[in-house]
N, C-alpha and C. Protein backbone atom coordinates (compact mmCIF):
# COMPACT_ATOMS: atom_id res chain seq x y z
N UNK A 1 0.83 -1.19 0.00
CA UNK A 1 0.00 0.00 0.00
C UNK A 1 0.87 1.26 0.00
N UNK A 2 1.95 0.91 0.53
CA UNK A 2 3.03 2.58 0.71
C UNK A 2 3.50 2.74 -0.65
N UNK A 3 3.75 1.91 -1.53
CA UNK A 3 4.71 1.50 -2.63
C UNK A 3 3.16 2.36 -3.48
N UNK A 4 2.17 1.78 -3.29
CA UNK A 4 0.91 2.44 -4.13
C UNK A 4 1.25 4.18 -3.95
N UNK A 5 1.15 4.26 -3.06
CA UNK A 5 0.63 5.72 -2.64
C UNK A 5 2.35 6.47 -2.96
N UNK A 6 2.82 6.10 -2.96
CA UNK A 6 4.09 6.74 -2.98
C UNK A 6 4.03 6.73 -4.70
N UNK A 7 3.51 5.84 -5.44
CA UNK A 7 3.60 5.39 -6.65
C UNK A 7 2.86 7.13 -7.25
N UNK A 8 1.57 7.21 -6.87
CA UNK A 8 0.28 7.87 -7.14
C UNK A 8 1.23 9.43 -6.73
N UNK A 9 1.85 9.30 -6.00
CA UNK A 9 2.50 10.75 -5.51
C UNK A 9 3.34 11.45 -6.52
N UNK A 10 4.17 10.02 -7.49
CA UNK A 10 5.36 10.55 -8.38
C UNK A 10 4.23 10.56 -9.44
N UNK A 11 3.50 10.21 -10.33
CA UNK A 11 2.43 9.79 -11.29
C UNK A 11 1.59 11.31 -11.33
N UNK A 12 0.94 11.40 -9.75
CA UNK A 12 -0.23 12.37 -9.85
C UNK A 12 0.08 13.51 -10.82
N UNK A 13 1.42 14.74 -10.34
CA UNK A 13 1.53 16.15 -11.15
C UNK A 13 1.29 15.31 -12.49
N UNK A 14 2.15 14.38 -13.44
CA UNK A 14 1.98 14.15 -14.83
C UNK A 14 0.78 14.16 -15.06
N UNK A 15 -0.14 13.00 -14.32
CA UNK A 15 -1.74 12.69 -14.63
C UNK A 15 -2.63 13.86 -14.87
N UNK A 16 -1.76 14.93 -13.49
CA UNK A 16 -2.71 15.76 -13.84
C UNK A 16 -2.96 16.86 -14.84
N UNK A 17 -1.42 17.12 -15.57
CA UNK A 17 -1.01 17.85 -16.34
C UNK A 17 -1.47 17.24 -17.55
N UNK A 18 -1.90 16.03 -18.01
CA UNK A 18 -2.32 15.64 -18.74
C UNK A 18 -4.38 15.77 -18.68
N UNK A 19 -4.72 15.71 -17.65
CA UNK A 19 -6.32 15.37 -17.60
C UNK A 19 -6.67 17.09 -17.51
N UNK A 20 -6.14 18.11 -16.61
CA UNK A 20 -6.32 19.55 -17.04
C UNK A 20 -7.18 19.78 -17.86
N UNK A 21 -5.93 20.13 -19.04
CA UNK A 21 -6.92 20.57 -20.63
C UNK A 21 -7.99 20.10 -21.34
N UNK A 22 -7.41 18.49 -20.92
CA UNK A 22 -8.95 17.84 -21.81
C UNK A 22 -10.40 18.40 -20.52
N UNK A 23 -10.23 18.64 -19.86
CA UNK A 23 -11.44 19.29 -18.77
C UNK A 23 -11.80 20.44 -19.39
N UNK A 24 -10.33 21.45 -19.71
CA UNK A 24 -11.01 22.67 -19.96
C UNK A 24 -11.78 22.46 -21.29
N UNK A 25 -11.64 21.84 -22.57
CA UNK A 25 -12.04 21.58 -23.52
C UNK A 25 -13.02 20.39 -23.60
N UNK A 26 -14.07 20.00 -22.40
CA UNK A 26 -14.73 18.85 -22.12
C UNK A 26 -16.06 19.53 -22.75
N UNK A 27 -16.54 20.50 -22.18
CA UNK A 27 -17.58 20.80 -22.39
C UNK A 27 -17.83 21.48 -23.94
N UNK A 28 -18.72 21.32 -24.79
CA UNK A 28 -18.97 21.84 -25.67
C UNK A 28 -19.95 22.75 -26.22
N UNK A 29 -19.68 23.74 -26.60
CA UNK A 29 -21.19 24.42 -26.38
C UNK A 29 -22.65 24.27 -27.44
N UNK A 30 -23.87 24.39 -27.19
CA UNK A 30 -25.14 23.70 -27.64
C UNK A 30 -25.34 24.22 -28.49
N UNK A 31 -25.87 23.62 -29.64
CA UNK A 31 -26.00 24.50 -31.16
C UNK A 31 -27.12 25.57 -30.87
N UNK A 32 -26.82 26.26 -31.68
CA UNK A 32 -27.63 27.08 -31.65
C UNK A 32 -28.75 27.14 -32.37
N UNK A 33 -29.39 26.38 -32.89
CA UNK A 33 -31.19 26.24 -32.83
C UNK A 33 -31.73 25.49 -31.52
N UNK A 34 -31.11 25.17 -30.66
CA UNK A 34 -31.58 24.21 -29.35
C UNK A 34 -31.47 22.77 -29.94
N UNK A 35 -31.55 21.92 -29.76
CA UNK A 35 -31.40 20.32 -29.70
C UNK A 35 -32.34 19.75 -29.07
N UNK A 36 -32.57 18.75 -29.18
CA UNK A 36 -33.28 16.78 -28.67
C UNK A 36 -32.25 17.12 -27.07
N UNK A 37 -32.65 16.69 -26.62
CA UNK A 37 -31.78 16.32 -24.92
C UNK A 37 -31.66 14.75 -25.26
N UNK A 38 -30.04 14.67 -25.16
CA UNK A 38 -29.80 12.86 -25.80
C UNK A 38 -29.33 12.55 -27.16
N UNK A 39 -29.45 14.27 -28.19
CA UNK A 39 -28.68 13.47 -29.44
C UNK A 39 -26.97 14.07 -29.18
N UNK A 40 -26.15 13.32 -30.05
CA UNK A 40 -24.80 13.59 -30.09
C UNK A 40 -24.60 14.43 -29.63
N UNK A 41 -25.14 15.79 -30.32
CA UNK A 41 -24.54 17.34 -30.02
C UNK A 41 -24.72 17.72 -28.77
N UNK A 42 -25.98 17.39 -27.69
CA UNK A 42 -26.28 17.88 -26.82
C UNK A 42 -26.34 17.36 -25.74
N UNK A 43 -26.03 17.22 -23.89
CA UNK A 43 -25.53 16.54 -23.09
C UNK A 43 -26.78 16.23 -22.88
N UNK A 44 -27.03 14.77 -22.17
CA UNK A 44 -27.84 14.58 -21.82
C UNK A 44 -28.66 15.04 -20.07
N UNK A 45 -29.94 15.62 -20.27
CA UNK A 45 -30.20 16.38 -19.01
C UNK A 45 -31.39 15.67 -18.42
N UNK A 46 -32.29 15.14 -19.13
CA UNK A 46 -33.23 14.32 -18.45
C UNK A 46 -33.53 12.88 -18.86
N UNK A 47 -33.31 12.06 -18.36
CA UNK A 47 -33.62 10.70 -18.84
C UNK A 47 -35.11 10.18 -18.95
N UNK A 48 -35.72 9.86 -19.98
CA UNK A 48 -37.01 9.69 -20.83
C UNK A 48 -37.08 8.60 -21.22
N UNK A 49 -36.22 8.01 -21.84
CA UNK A 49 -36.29 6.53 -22.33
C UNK A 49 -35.37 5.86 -22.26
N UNK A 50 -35.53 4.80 -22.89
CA UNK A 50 -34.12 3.33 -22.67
C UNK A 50 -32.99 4.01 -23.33
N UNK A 51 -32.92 4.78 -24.64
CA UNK A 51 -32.30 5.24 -25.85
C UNK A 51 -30.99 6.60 -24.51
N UNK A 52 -31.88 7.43 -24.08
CA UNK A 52 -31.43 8.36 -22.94
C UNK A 52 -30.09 7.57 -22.09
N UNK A 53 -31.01 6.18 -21.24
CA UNK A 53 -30.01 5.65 -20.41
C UNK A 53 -29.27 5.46 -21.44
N UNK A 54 -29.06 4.71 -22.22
CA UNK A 54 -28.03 4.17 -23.46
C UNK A 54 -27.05 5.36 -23.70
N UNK A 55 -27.24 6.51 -24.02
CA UNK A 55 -26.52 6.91 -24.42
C UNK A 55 -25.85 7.61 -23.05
N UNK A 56 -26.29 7.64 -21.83
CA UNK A 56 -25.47 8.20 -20.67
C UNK A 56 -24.79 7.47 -20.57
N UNK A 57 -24.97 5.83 -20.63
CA UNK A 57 -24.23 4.82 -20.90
C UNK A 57 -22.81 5.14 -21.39
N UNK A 58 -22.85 5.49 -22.95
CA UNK A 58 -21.85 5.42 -23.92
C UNK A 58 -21.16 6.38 -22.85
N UNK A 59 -21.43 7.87 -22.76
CA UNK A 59 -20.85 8.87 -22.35
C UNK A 59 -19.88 8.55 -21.33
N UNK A 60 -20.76 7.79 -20.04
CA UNK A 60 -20.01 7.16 -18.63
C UNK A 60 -18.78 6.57 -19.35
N UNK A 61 -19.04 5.55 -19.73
CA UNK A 61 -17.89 4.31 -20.21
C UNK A 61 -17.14 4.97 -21.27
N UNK A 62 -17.42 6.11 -22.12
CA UNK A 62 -16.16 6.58 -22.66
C UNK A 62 -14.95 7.06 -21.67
N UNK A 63 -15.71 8.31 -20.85
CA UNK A 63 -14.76 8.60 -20.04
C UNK A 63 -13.46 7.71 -19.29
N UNK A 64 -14.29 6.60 -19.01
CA UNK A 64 -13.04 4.90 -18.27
C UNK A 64 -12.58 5.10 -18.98
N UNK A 65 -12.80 4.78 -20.45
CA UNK A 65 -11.81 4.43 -22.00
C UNK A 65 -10.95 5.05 -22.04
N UNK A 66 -11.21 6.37 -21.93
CA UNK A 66 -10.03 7.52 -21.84
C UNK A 66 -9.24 7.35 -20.84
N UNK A 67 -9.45 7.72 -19.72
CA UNK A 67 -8.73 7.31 -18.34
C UNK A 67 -8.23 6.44 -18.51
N UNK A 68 -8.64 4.86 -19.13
CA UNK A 68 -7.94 3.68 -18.94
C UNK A 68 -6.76 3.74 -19.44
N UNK A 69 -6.63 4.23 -20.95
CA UNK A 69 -5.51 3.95 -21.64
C UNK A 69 -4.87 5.82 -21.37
N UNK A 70 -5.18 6.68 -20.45
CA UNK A 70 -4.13 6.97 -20.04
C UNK A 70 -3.26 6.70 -19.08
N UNK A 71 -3.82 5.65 -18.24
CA UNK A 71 -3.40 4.91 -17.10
C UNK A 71 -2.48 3.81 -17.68
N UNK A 72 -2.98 3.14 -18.58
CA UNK A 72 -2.29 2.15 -19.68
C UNK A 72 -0.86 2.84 -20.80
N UNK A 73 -0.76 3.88 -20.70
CA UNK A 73 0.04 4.46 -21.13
C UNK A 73 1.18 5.13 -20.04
N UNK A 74 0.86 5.68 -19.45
CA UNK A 74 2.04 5.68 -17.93
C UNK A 74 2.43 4.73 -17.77
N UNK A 75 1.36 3.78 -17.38
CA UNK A 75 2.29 2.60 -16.73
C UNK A 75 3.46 1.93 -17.70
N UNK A 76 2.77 1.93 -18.94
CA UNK A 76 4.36 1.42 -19.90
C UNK A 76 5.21 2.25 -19.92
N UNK A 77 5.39 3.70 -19.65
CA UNK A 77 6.32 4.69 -19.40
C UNK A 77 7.51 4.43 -18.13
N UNK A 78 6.43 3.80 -17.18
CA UNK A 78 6.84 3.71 -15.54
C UNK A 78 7.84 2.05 -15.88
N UNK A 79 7.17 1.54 -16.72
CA UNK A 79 7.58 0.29 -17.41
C UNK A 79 9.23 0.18 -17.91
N UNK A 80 8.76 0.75 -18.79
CA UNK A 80 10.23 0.95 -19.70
C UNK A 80 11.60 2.00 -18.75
N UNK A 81 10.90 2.90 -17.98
CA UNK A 81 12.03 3.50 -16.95
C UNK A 81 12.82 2.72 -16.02
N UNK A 82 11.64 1.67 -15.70
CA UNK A 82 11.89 0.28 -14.72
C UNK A 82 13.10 -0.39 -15.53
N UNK A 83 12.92 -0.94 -16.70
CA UNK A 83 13.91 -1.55 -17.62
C UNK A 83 15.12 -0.76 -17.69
N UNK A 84 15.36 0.22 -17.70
CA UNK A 84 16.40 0.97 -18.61
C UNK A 84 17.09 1.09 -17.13
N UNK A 85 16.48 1.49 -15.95
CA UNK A 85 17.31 1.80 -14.81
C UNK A 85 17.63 0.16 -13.98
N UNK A 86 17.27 -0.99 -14.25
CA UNK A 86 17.11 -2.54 -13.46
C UNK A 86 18.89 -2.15 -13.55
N UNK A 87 19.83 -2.12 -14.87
CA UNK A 87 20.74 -2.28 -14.39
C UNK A 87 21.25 -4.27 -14.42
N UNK A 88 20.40 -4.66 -14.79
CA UNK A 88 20.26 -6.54 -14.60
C UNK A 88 20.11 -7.14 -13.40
N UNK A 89 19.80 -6.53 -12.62
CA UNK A 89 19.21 -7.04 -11.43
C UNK A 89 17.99 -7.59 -11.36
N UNK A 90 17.66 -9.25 -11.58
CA UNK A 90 16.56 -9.38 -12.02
C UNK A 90 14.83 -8.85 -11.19
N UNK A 91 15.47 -8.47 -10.01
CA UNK A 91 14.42 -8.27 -9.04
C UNK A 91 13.49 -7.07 -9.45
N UNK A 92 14.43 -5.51 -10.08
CA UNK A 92 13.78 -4.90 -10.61
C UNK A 92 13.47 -5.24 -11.70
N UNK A 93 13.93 -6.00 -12.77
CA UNK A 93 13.52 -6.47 -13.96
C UNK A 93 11.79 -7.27 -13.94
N UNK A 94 12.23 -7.89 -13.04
CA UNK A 94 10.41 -8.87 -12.49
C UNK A 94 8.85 -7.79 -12.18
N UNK A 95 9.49 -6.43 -11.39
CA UNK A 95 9.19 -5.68 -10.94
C UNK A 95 8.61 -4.47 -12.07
N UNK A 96 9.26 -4.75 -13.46
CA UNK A 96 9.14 -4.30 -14.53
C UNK A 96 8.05 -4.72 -14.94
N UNK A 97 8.20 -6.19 -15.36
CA UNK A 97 6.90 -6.83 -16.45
C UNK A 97 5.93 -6.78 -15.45
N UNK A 98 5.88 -6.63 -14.37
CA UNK A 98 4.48 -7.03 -13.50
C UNK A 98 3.81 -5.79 -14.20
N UNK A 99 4.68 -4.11 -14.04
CA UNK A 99 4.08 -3.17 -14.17
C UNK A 99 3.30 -2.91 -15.96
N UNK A 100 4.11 -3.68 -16.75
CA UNK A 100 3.81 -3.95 -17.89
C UNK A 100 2.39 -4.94 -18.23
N UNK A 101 2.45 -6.21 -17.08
CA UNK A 101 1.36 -6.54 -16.95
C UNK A 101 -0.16 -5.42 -16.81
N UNK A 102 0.53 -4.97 -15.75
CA UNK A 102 -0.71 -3.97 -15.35
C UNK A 102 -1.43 -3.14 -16.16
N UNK A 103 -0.64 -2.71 -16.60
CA UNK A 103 -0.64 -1.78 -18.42
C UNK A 103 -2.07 -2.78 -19.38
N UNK A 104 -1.34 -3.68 -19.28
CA UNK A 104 -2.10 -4.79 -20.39
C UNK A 104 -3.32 -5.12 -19.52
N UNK A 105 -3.53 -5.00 -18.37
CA UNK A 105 -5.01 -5.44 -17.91
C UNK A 105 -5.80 -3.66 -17.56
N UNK A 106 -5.14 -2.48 -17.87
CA UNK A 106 -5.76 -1.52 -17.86
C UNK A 106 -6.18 -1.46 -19.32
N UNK A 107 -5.50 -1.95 -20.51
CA UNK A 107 -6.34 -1.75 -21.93
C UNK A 107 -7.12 -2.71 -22.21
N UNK A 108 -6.83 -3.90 -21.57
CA UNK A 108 -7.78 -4.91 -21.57
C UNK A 108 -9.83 -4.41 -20.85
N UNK A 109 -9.11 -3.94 -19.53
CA UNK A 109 -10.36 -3.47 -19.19
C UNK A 109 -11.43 -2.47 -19.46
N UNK A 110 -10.12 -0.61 -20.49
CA UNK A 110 -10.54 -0.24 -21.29
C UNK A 110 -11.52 -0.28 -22.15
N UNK A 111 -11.25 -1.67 -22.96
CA UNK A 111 -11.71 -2.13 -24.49
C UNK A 111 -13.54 -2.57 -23.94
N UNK A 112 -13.69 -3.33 -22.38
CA UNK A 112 -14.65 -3.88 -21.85
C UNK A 112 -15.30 -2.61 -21.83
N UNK A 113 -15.03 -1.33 -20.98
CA UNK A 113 -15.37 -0.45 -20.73
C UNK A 113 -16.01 0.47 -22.13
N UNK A 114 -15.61 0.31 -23.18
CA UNK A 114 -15.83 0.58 -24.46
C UNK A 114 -17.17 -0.19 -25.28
N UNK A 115 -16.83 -1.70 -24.81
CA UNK A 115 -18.00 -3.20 -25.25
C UNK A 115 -18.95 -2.73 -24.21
N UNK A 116 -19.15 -2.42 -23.16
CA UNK A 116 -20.20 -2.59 -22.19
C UNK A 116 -21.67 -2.21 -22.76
N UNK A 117 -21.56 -0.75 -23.03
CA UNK A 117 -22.99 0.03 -23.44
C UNK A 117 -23.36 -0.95 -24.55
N UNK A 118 -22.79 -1.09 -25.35
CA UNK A 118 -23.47 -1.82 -26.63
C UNK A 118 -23.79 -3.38 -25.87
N UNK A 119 -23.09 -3.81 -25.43
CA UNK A 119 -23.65 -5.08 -24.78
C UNK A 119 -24.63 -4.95 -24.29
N UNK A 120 -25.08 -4.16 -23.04
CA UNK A 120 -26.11 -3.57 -22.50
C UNK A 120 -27.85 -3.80 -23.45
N UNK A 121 -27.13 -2.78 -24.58
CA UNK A 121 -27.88 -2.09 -25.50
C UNK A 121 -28.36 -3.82 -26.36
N UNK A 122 -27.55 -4.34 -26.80
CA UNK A 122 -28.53 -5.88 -27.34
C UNK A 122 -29.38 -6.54 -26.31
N UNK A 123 -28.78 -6.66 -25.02
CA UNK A 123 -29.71 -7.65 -24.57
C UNK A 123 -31.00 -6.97 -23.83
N UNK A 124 -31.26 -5.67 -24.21
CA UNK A 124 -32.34 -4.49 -23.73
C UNK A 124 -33.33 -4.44 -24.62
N UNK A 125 -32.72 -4.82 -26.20
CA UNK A 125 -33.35 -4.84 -27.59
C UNK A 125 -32.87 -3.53 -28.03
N UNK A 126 -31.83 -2.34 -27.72
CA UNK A 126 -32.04 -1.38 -28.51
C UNK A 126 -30.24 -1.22 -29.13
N UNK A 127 -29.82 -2.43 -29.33
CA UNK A 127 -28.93 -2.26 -30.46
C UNK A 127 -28.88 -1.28 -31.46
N UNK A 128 -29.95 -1.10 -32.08
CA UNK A 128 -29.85 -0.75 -33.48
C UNK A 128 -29.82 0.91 -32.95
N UNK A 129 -30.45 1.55 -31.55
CA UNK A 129 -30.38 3.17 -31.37
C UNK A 129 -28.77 3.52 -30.98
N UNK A 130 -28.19 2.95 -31.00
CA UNK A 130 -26.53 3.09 -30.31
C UNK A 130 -25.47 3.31 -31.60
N UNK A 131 -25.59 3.91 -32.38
CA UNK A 131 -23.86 3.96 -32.99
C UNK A 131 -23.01 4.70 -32.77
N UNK A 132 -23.37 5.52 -31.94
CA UNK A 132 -22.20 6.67 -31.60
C UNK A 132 -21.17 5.65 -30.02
N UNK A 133 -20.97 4.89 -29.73
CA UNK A 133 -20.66 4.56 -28.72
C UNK A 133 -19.02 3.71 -29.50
């Protein structure tokens, strides 16, 4: 747990220097004839139908997607620093691929996080309202 938190301490400034901007540039602003509440262009504000949840759906589980594989991307950074500094000591070398492992089960879980809504969305019957996801 110290090794975590100490981990999250050297990680956090990058993470955050990275997640920042995409915040300031998160929001988009609403066309200007007004919109549907729920299509692409416009956030969703009241939930009305299955189609509504579905697409808060997509929205939720993009965000993981993003997060994941920027989490999946450090860690092969944290990865390859591990390698280059082991020196051949296999202990940090072991200590390497685990973190490389980790990498590979954050894009792994990503990709789920990506499959979910549409999974959702067949066994609900509304496959066919989902392509933006």
């Amino acid at each position: 747990m110290k090794k975590l938190i100490t981990s999250v301490k050297k990680v956090g400034p990058f993470l955050t220097a990275l997640i920042v901007p995409a915040l300031a540039s998160a929001q988009s602003a609403p066309p200007a004839g007004g919109g549907v509440a729920g299509t692409s262009n416009t956030p969703v504000t009241n939930i009305v139908s299955l189609t509504n949840v579905l697409q808060l759906l997509c929205i939720v589980f993009g965000w993981f997607f993003y997060g994941l594989i920027i989490l999946a991307v450090i860690f092969i950074l944290v990865a390859a620093f591990k390698y280059l500094t082991a020196g051949g000591e296999p202990e940090k070398v072991k200590q390497a691929g685990a973190t490389l492992l980790y990498a590979a089960v954050a894009v792994a879980v990503a990709l789920l996080a990506k499959a979910i809504p549409m999974v959702i969305g067949t066994f609900l019957g509304a496959s066919g309202t989902i392509t933006s996801c």
